[in-house]
N, C-alpha and C. Protein backbone atom coordinates (compact mmCIF):
# COMPACT_ATOMS: atom_id res chain seq x y z
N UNK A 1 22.98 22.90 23.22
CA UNK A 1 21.66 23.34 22.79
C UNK A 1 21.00 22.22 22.00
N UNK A 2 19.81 21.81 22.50
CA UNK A 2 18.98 21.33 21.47
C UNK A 2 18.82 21.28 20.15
N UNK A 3 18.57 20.00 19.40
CA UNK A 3 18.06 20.20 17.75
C UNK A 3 17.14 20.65 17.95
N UNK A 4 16.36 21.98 17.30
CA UNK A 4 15.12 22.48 16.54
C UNK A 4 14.06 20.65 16.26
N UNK A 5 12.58 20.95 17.01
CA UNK A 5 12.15 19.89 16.45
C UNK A 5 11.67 20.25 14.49
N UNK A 6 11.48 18.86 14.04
CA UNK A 6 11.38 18.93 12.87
C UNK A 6 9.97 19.37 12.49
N UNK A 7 9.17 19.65 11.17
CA UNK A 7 7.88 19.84 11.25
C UNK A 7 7.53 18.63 10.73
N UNK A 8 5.96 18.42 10.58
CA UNK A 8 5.80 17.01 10.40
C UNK A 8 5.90 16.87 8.56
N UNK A 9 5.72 17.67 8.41
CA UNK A 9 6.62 18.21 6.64
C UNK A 9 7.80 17.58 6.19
N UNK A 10 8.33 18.18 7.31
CA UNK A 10 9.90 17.28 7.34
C UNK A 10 9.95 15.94 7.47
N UNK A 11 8.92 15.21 8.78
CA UNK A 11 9.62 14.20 8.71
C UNK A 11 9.03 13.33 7.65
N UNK A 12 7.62 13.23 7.47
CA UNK A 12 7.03 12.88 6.23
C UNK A 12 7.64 12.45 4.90
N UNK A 13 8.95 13.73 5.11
CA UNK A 13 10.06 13.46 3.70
C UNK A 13 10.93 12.29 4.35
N UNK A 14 11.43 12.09 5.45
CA UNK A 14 12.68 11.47 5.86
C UNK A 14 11.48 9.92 6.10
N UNK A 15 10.77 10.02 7.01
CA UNK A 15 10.18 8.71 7.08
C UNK A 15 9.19 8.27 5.70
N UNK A 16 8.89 8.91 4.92
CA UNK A 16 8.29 8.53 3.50
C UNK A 16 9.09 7.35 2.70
N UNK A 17 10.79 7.82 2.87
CA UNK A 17 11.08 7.11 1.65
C UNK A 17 11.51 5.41 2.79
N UNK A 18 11.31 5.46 4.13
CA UNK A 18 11.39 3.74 3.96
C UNK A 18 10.15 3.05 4.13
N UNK A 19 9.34 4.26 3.98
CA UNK A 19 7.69 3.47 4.57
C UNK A 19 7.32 2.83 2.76
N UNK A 20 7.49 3.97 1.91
CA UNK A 20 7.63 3.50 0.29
C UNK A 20 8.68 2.68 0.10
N UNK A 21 9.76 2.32 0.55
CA UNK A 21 10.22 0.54 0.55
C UNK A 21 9.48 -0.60 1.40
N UNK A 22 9.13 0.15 2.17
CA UNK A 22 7.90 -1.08 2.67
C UNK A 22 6.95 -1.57 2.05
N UNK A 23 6.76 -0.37 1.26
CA UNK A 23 5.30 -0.57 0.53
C UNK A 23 5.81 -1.09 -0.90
N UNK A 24 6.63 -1.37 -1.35
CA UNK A 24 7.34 -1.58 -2.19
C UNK A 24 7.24 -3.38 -2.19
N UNK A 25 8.00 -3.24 -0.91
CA UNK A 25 8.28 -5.14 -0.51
C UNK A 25 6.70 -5.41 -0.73
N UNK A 26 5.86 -4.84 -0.12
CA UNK A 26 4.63 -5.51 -0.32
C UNK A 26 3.75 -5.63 -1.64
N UNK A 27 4.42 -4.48 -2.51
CA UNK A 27 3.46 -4.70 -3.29
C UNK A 27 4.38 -5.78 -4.01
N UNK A 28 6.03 -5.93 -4.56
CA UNK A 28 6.44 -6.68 -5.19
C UNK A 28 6.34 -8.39 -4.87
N UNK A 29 5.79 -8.65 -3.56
CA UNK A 29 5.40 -9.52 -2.77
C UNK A 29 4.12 -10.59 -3.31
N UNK A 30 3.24 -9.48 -3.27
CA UNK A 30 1.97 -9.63 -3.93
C UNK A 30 2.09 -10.31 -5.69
N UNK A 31 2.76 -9.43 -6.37
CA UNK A 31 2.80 -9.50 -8.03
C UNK A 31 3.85 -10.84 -8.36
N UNK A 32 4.52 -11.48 -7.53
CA UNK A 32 5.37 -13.09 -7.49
C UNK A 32 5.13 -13.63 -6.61
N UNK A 33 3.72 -13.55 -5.68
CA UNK A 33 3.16 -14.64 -5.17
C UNK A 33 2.72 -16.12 -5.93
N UNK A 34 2.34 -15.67 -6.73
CA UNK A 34 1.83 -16.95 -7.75
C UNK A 34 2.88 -17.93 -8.16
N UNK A 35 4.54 -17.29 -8.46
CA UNK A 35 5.30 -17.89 -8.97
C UNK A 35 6.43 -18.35 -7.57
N UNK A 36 5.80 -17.73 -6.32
CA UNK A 36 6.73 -18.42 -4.87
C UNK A 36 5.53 -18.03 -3.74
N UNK A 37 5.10 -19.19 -3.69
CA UNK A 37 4.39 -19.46 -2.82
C UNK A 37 4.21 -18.37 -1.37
N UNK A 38 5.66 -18.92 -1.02
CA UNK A 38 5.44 -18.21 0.17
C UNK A 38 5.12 -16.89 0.17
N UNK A 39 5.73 -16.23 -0.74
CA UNK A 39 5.31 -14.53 -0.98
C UNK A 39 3.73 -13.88 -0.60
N UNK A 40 3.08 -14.87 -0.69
CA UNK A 40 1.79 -14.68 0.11
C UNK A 40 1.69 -14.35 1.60
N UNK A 41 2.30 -15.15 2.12
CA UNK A 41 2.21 -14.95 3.71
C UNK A 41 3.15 -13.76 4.07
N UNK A 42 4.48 -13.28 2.97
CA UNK A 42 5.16 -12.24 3.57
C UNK A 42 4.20 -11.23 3.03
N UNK A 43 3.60 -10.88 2.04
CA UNK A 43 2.58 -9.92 1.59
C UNK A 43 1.21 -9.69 2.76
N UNK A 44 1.13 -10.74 3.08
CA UNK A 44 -0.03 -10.58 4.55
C UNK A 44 0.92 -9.84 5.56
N UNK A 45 1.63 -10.72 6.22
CA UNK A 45 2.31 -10.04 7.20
C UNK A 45 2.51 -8.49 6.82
N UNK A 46 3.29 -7.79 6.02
CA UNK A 46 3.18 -6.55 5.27
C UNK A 46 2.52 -5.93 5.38
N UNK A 47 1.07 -6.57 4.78
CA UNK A 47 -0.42 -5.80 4.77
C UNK A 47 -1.25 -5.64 6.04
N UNK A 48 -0.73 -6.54 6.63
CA UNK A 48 -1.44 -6.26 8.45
C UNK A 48 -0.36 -4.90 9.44
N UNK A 49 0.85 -5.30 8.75
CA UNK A 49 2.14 -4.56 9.63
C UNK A 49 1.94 -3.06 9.44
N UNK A 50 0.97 -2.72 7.97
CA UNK A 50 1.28 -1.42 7.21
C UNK A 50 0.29 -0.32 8.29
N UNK A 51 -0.74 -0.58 9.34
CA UNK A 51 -1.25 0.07 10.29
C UNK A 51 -0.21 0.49 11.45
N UNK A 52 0.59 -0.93 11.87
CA UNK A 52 1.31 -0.81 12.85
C UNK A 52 1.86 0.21 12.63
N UNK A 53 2.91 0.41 11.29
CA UNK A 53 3.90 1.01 10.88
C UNK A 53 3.18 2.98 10.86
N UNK A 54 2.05 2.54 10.74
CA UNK A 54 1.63 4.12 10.34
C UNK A 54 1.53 4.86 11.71
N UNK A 55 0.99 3.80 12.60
CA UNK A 55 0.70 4.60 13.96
C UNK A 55 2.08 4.46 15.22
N UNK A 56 3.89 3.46 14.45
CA UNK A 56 4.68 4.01 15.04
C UNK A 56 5.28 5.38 14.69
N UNK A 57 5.20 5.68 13.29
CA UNK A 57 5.61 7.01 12.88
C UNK A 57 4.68 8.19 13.46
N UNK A 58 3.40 8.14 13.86
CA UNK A 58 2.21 9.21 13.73
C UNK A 58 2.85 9.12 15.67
N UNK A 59 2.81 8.32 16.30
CA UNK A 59 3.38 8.07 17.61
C UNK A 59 4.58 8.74 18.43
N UNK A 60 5.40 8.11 16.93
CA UNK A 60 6.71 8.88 17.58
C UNK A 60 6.93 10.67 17.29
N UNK A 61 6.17 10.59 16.26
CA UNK A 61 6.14 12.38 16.29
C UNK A 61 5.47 13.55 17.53
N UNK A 62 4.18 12.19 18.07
CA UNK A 62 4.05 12.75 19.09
C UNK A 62 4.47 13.09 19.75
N UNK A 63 5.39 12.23 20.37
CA UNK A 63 6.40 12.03 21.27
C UNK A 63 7.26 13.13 21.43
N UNK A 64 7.74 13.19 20.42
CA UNK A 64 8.75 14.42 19.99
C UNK A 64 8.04 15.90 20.38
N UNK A 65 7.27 15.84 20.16
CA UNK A 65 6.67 16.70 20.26
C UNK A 65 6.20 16.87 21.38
N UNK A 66 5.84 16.48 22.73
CA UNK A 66 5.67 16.63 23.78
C UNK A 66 4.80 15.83 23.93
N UNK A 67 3.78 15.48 22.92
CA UNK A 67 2.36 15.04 23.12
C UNK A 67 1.67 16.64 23.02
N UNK A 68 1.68 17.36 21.73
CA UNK A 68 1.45 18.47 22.00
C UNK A 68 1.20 18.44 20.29
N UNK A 69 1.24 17.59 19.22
CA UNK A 69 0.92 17.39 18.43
C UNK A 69 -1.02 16.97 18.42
N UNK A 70 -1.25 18.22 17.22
CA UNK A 70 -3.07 17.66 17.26
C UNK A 70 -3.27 16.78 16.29
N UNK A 71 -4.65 16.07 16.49
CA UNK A 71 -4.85 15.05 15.44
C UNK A 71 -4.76 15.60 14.25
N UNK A 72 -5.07 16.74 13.61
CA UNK A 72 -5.34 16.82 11.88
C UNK A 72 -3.59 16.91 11.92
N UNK A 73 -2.55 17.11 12.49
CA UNK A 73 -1.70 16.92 12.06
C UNK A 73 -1.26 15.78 12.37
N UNK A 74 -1.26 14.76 13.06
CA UNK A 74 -1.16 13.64 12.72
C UNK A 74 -1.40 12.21 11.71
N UNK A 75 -2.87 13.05 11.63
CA UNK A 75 -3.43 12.66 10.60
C UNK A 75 -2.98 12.84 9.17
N UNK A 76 -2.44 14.17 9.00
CA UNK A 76 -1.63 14.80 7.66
C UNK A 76 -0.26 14.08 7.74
N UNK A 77 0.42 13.46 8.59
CA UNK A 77 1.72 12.92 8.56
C UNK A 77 1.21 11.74 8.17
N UNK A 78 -0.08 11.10 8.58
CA UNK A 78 -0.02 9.60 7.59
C UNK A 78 -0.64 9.57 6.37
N UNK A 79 -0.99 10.95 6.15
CA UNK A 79 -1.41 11.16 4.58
C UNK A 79 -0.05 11.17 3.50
N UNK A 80 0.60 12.05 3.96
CA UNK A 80 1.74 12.14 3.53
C UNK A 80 2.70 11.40 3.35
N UNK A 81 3.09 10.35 4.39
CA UNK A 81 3.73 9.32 4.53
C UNK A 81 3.16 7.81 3.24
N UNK A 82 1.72 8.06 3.35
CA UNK A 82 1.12 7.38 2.42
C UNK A 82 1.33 7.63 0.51
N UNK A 83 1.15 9.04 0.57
CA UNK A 83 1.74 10.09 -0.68
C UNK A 83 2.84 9.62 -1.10
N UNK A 84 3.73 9.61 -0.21
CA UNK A 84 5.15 9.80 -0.51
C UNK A 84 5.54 8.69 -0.94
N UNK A 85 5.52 7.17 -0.07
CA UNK A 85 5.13 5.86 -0.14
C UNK A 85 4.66 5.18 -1.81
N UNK A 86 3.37 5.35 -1.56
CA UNK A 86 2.95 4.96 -3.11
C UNK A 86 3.85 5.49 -3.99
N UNK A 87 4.39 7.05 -4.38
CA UNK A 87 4.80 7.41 -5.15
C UNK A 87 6.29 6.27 -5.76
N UNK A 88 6.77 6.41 -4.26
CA UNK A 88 8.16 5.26 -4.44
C UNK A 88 7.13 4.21 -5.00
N UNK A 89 6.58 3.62 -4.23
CA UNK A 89 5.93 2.21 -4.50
C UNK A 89 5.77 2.17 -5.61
N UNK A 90 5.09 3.50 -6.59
CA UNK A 90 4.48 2.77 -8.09
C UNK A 90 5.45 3.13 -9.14
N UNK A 91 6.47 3.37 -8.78
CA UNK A 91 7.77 3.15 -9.57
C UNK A 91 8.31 1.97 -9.80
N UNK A 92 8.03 1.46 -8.49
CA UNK A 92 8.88 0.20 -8.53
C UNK A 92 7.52 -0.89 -9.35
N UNK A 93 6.44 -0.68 -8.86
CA UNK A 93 5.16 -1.39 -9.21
C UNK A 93 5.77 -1.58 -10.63
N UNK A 94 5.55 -0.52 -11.21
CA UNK A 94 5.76 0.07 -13.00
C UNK A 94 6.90 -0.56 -13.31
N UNK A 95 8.15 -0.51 -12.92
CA UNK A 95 9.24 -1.09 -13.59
C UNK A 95 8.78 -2.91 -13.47
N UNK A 96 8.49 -3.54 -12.40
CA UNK A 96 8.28 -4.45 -12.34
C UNK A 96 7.01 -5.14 -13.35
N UNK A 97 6.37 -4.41 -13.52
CA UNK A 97 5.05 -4.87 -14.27
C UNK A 97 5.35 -4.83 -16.06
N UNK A 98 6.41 -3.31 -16.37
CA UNK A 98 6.50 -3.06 -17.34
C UNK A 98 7.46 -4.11 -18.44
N UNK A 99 8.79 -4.63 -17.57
CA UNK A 99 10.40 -4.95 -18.09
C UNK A 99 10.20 -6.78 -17.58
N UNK A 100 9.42 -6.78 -16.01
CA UNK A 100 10.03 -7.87 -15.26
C UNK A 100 8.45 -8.68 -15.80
N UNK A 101 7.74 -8.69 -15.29
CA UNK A 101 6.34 -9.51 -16.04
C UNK A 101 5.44 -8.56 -16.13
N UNK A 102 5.41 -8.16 -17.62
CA UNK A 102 4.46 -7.91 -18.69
C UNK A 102 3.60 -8.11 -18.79
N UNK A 103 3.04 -9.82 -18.48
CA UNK A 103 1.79 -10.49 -19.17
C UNK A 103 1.13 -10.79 -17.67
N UNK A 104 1.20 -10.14 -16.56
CA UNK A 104 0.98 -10.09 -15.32
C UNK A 104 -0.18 -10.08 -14.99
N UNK A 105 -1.24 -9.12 -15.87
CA UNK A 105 -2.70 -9.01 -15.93
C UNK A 105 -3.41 -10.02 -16.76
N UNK A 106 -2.69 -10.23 -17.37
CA UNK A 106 -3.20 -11.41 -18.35
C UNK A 106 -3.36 -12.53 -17.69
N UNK A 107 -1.99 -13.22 -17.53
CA UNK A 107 -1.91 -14.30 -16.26
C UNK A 107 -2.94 -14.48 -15.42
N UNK A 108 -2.99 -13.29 -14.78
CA UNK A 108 -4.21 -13.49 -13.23
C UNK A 108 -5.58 -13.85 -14.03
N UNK A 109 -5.81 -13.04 -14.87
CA UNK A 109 -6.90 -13.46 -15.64
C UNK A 109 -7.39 -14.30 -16.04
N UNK A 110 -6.73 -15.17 -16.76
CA UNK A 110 -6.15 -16.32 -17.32
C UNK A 110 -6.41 -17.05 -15.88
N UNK A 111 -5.61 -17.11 -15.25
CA UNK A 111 -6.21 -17.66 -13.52
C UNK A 111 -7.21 -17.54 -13.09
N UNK A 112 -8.35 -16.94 -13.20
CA UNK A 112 -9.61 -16.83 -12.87
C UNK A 112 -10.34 -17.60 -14.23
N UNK A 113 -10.18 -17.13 -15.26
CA UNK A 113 -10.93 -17.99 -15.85
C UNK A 113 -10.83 -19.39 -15.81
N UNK A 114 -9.52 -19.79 -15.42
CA UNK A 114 -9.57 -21.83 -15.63
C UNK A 114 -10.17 -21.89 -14.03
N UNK A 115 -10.37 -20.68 -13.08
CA UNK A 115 -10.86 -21.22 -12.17
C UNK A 115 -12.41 -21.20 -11.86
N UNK A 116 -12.80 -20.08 -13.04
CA UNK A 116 -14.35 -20.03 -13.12
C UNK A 116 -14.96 -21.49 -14.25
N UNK A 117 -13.96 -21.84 -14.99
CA UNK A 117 -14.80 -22.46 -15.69
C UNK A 117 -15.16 -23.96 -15.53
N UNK A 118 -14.61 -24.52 -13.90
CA UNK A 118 -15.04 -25.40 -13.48
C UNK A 118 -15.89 -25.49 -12.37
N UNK A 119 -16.48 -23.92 -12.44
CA UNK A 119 -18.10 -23.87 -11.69
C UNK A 119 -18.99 -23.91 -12.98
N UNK A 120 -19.99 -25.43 -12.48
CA UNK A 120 -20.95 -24.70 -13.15
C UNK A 120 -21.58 -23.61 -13.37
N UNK A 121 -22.13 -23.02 -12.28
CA UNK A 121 -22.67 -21.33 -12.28
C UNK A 121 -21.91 -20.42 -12.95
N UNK A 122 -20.80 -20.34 -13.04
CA UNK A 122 -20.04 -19.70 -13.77
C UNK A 122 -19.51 -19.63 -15.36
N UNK A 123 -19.67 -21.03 -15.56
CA UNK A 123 -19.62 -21.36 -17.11
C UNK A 123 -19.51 -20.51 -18.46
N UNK A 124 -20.97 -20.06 -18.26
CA UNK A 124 -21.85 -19.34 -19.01
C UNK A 124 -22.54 -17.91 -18.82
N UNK A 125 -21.61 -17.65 -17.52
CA UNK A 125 -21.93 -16.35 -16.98
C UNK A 125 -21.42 -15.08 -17.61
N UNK A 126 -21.74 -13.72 -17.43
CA UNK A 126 -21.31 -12.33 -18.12
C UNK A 126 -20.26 -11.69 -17.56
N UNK A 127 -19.65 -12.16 -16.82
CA UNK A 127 -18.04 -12.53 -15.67
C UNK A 127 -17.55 -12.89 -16.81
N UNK A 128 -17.78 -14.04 -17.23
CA UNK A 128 -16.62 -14.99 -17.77
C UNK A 128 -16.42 -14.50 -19.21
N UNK A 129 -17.85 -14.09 -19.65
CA UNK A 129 -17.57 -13.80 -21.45
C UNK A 129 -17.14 -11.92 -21.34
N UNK A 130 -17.03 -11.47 -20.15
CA UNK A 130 -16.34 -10.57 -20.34
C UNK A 130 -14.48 -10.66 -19.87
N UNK A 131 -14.69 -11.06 -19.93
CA UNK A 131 -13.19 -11.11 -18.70
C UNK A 131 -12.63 -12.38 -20.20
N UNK A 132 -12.88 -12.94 -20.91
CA UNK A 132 -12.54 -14.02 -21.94
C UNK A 132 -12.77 -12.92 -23.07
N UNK A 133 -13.20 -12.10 -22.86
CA UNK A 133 -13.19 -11.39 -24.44
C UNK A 133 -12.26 -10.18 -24.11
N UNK A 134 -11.90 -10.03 -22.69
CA UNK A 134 -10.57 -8.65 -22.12
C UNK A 134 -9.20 -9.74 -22.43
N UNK A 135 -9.33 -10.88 -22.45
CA UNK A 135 -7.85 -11.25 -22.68
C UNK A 135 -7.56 -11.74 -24.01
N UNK A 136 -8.78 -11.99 -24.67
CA UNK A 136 -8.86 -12.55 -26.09
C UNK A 136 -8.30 -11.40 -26.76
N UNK A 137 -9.01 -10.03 -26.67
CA UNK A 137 -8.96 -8.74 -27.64
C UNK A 137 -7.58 -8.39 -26.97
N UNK A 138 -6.92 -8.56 -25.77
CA UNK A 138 -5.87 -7.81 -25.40
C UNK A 138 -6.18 -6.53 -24.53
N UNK A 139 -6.95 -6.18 -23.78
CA UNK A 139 -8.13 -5.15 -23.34
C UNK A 139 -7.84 -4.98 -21.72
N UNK A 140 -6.82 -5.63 -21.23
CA UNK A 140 -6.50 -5.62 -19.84
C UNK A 140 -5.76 -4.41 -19.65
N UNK A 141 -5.80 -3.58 -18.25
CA UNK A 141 -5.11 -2.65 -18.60
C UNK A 141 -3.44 -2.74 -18.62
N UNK A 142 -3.12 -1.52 -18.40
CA UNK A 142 -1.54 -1.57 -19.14
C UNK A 142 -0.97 -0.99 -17.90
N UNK A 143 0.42 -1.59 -17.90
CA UNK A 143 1.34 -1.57 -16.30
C UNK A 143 0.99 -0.27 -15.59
N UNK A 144 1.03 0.79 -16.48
CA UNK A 144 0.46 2.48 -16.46
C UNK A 144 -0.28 2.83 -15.68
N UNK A 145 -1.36 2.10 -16.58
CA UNK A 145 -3.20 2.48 -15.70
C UNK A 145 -2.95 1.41 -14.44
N UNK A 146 -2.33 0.05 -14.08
CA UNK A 146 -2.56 -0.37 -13.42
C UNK A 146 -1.96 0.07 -11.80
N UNK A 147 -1.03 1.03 -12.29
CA UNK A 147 0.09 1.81 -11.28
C UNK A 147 -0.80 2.99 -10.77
N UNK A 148 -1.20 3.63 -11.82
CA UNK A 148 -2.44 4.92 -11.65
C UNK A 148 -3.14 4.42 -10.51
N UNK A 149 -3.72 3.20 -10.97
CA UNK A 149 -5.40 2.75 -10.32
C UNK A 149 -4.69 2.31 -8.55
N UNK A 150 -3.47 2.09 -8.90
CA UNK A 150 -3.10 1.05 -7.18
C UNK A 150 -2.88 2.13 -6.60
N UNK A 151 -1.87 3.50 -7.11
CA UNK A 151 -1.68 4.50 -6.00
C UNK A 151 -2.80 5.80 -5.48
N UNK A 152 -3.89 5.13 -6.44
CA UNK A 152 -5.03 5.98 -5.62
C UNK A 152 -5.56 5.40 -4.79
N UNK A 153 -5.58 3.76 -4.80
CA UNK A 153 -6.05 3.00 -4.35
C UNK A 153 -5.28 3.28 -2.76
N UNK A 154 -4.29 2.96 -2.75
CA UNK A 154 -3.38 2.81 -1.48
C UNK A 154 -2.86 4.74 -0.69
N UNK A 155 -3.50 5.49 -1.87
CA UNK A 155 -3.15 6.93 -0.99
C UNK A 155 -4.66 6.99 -0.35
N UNK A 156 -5.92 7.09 -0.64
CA UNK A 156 -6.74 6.51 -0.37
C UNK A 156 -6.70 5.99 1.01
N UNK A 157 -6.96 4.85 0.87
CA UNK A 157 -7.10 3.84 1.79
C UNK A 157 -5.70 3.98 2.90
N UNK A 158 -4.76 4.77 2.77
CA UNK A 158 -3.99 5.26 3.70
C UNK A 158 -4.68 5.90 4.52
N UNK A 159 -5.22 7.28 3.64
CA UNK A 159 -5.76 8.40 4.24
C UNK A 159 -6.77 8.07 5.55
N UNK A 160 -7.81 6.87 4.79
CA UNK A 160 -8.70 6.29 5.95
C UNK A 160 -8.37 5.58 7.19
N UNK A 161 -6.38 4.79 7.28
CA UNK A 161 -5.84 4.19 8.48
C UNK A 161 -5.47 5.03 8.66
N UNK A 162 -4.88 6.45 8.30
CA UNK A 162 -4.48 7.32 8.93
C UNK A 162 -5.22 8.11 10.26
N UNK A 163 -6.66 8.54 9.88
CA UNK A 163 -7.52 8.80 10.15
C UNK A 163 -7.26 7.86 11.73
N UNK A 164 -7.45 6.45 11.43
CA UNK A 164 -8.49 5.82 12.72
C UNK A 164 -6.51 5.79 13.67
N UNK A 165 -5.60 5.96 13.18
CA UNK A 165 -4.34 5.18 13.92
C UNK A 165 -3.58 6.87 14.63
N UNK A 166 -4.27 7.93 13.97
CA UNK A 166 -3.76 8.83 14.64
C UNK A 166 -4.52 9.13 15.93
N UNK A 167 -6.03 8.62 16.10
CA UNK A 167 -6.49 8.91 17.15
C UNK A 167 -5.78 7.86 18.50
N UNK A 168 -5.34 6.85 17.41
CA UNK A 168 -4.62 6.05 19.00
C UNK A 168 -3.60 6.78 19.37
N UNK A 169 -2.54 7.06 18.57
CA UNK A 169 -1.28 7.58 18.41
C UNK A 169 -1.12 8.61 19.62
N UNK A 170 -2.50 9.53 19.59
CA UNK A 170 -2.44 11.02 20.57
C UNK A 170 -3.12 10.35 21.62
N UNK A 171 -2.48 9.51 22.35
CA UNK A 171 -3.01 9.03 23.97
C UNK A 171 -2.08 9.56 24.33
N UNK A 172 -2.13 10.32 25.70
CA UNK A 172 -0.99 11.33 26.10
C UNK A 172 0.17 9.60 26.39
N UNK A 173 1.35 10.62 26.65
CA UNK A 173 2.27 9.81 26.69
C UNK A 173 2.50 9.60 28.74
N UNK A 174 3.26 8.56 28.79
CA UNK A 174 3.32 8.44 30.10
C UNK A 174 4.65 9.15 30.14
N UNK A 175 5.46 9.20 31.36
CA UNK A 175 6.49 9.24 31.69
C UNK A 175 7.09 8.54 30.88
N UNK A 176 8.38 8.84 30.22
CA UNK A 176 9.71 8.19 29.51
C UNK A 176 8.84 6.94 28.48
N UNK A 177 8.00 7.42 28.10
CA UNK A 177 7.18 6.85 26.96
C UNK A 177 8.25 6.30 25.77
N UNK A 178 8.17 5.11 25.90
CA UNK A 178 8.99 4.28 24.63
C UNK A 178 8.14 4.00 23.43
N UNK A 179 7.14 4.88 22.62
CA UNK A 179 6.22 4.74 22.25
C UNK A 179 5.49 3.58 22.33
């Protein structure tokens, strides 16, 4: 006898927690780019891969499903998958920002300003004397808010690839469809 298929509830839980190590690699990718170069290009690759990745999971459920899966539920599996994701992700964001580099917002900051202040146009601009008086006073936000602000950011902006990758996802399947 057959396994019972799963609901997309279910798999959401089982494929959530490596899509949130994915999202993990990328975001920790991103935050020690500055200090290893290459971490840039694996953070791109990541950030281009993170569609692929949404519409093999939203795909293969189809599949499973006969091709008998509708879009709002496909769509809800890359919401979810996204949910679930960040949540891992801004744990790891948070420990990393909080224990591993601290002065992380500062830094970047600090990086924009030595890079604004060899534009002229920029010099003397309300950019610069704000962003020079957020690192002077200490006013940047804190690993916290910055974890808050990324996993709305990235459940968000899931929700919207979810949206456009589930309509590919539900192309009926052919015969012995390898997604």
């Amino acid at each position: 006898m057959s396994e019972p298929k799963k609901s997309i509830y279910q798999r959401a839980g089982e494929w959530g927690i490596p899509f949130g190590l994915y999202l993990s690699c990328a975001a920790v990718a991103s935050i020690y780019a500055d200090k290893f170069q290459p971490l840039s290009l694996v953070f791109f690759i990541l950030l281009i891969g993170t569609p692929l990745l949404t519409y093999y999971y939203q795909r293969r459920k189809f599949i499973e499903d006969d091709g008998f899966t509708e879009y709002a539920g496909l769509w809800m599996l890359g919401i979810l998958l996204f949910i679930l994701g960040s949540v891992i992700s801004s744990l790891v964001v948070y420990l990393v920002l909080q224990y591993w580099r601290p002065e992380f917002m500062y830094e970047q900051a600090q990086l924009v300003l030595d890079t604004y202040k060899d534009m002229p146009e920029m010099k003397d601009s309300d950019v610069m004397l704000v962003l020079r008086r957020l690192v002077d006073e200490r006013l940047m936000p804190s690993p916290i808010q910055t974890v808050f602000n990324a996993f709305w950011f990235v459940t968000f902006g899931g929700s919207m690839v979810s949206a456009i990758t589930a309509l590919i996802a539900q192309r009926k399947p052919k015969k012995r469809d390898s997604l």
